[in-house]
Protein backbone atom coordinates (compact mmCIF):
# COMPACT_ATOMS: atom_id res chain seq x y z
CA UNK A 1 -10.60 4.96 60.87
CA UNK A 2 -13.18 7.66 62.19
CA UNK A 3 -11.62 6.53 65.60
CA UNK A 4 -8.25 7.44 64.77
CA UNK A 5 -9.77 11.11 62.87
CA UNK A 6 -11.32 11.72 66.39
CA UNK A 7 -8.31 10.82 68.72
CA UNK A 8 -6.50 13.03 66.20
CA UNK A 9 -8.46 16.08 66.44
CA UNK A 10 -8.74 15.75 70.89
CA UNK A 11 -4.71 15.69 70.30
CA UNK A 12 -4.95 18.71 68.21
CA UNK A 13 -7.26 20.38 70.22
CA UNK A 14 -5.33 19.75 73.63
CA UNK A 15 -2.25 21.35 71.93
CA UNK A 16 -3.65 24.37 70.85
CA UNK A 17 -5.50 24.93 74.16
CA UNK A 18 -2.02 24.18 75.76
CA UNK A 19 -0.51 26.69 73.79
CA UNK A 20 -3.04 29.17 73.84
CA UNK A 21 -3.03 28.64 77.93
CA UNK A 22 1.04 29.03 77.47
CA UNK A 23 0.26 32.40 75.74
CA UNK A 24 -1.79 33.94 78.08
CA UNK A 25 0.91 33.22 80.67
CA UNK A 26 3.65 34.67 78.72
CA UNK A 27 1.23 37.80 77.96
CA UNK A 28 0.45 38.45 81.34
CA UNK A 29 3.59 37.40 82.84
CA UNK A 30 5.65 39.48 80.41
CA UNK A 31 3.54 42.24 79.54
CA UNK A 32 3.07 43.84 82.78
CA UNK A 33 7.10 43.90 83.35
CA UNK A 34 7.48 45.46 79.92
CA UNK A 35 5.32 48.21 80.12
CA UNK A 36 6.96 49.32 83.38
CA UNK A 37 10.14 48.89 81.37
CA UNK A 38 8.72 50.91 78.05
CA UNK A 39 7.00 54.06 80.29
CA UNK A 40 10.67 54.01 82.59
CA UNK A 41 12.81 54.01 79.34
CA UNK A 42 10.75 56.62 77.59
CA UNK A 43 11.12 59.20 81.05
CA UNK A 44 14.88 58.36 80.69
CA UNK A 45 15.07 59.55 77.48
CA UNK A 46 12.83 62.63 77.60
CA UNK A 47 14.99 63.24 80.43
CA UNK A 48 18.16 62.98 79.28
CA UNK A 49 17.66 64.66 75.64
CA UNK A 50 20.82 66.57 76.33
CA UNK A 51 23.06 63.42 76.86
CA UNK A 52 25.86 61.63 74.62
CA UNK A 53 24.86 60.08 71.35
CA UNK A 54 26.31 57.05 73.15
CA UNK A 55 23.58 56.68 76.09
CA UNK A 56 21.10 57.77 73.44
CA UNK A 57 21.89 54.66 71.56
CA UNK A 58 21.59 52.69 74.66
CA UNK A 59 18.16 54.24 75.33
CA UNK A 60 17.24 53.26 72.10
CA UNK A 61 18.38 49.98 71.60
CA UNK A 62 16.41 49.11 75.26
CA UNK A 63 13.20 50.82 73.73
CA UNK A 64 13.66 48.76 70.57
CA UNK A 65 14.54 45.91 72.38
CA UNK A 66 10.93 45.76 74.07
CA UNK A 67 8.94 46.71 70.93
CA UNK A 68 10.48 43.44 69.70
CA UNK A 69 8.78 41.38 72.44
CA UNK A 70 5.81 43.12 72.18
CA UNK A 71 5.93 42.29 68.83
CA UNK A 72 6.43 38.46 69.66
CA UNK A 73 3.48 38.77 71.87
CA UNK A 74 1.23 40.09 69.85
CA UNK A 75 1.74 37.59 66.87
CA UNK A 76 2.00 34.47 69.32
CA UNK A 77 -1.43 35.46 69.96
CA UNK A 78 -2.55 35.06 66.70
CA UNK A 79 -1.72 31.04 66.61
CA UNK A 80 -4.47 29.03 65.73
CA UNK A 81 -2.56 25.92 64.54
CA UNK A 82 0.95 25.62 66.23
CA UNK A 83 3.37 24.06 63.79
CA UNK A 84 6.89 23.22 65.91
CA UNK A 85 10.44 22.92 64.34
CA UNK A 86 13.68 21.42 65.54
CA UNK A 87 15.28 23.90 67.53
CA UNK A 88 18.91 22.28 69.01
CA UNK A 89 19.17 18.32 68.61
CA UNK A 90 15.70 17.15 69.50
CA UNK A 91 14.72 19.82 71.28
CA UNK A 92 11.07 21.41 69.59
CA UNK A 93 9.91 24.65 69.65
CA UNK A 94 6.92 26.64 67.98
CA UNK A 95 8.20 27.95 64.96
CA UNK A 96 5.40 31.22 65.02
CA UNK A 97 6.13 32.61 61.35
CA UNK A 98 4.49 29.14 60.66
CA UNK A 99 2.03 28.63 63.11
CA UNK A 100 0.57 32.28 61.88
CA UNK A 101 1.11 31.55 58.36
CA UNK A 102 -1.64 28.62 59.15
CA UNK A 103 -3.78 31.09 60.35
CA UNK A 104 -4.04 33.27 57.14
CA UNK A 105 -3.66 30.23 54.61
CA UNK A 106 -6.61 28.81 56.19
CA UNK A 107 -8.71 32.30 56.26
CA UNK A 108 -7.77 32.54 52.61
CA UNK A 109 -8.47 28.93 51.74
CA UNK A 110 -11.89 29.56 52.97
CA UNK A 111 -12.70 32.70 51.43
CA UNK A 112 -11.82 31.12 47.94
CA UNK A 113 -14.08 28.53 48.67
């Protein structure tokens, strides 16, 4: 039994270093692209103030566009305890409203205690 309790926690330990590995990838990987995206669409539209409302709401769907990855980033970063979901057929993914919701159901669990 305290075998089994052990093996379990090395499995859940090499999954969360794997993902937290994964994340600093993604972060790094992705980041560095976006802010060279964010500072070039921001000079484009202080540039252009004068233009059609219709490349206006192109500007601004590409600005909002990379505050939602950002946004993404920033809360895969806070997974402590990845939780994955079905995504197509048997294909997993990390579902990240969950694996965060661990996070801050465990904080709270402990501050009750």
């Amino acid at each position: 039994m305290r075998t089994d309790l052990r093996t379990t926690d090395c499995t859940k330990r090499a999954r969360l270093n794997a993902v937290k590995e994964l994340v600093v990838t993604l972060n790094h990987e992705i980041r560095n692209p976006l802010g060279a995206l964010s500072l070039a669409i921001a000079q484009v539209q202080t540039d252009n103030k004068e233009c059609e409302p219709r490349l206006k709401e192109y500007f601004e769907i590409i600005a909002e566009s990379g505050r939602q990855i950002e946004h993404v980033l920033n809360r895969l970063n806070m997974v402590t305890e990845p939780v994955s979901t079905t995504y197509v057929d048997d294909i997993r993914m990390l579902d990240i409203e969950k694996s965060t919701m661990a996070t801050y159901a465990s904080k709270n669990t402990a501050k009750a205690a």
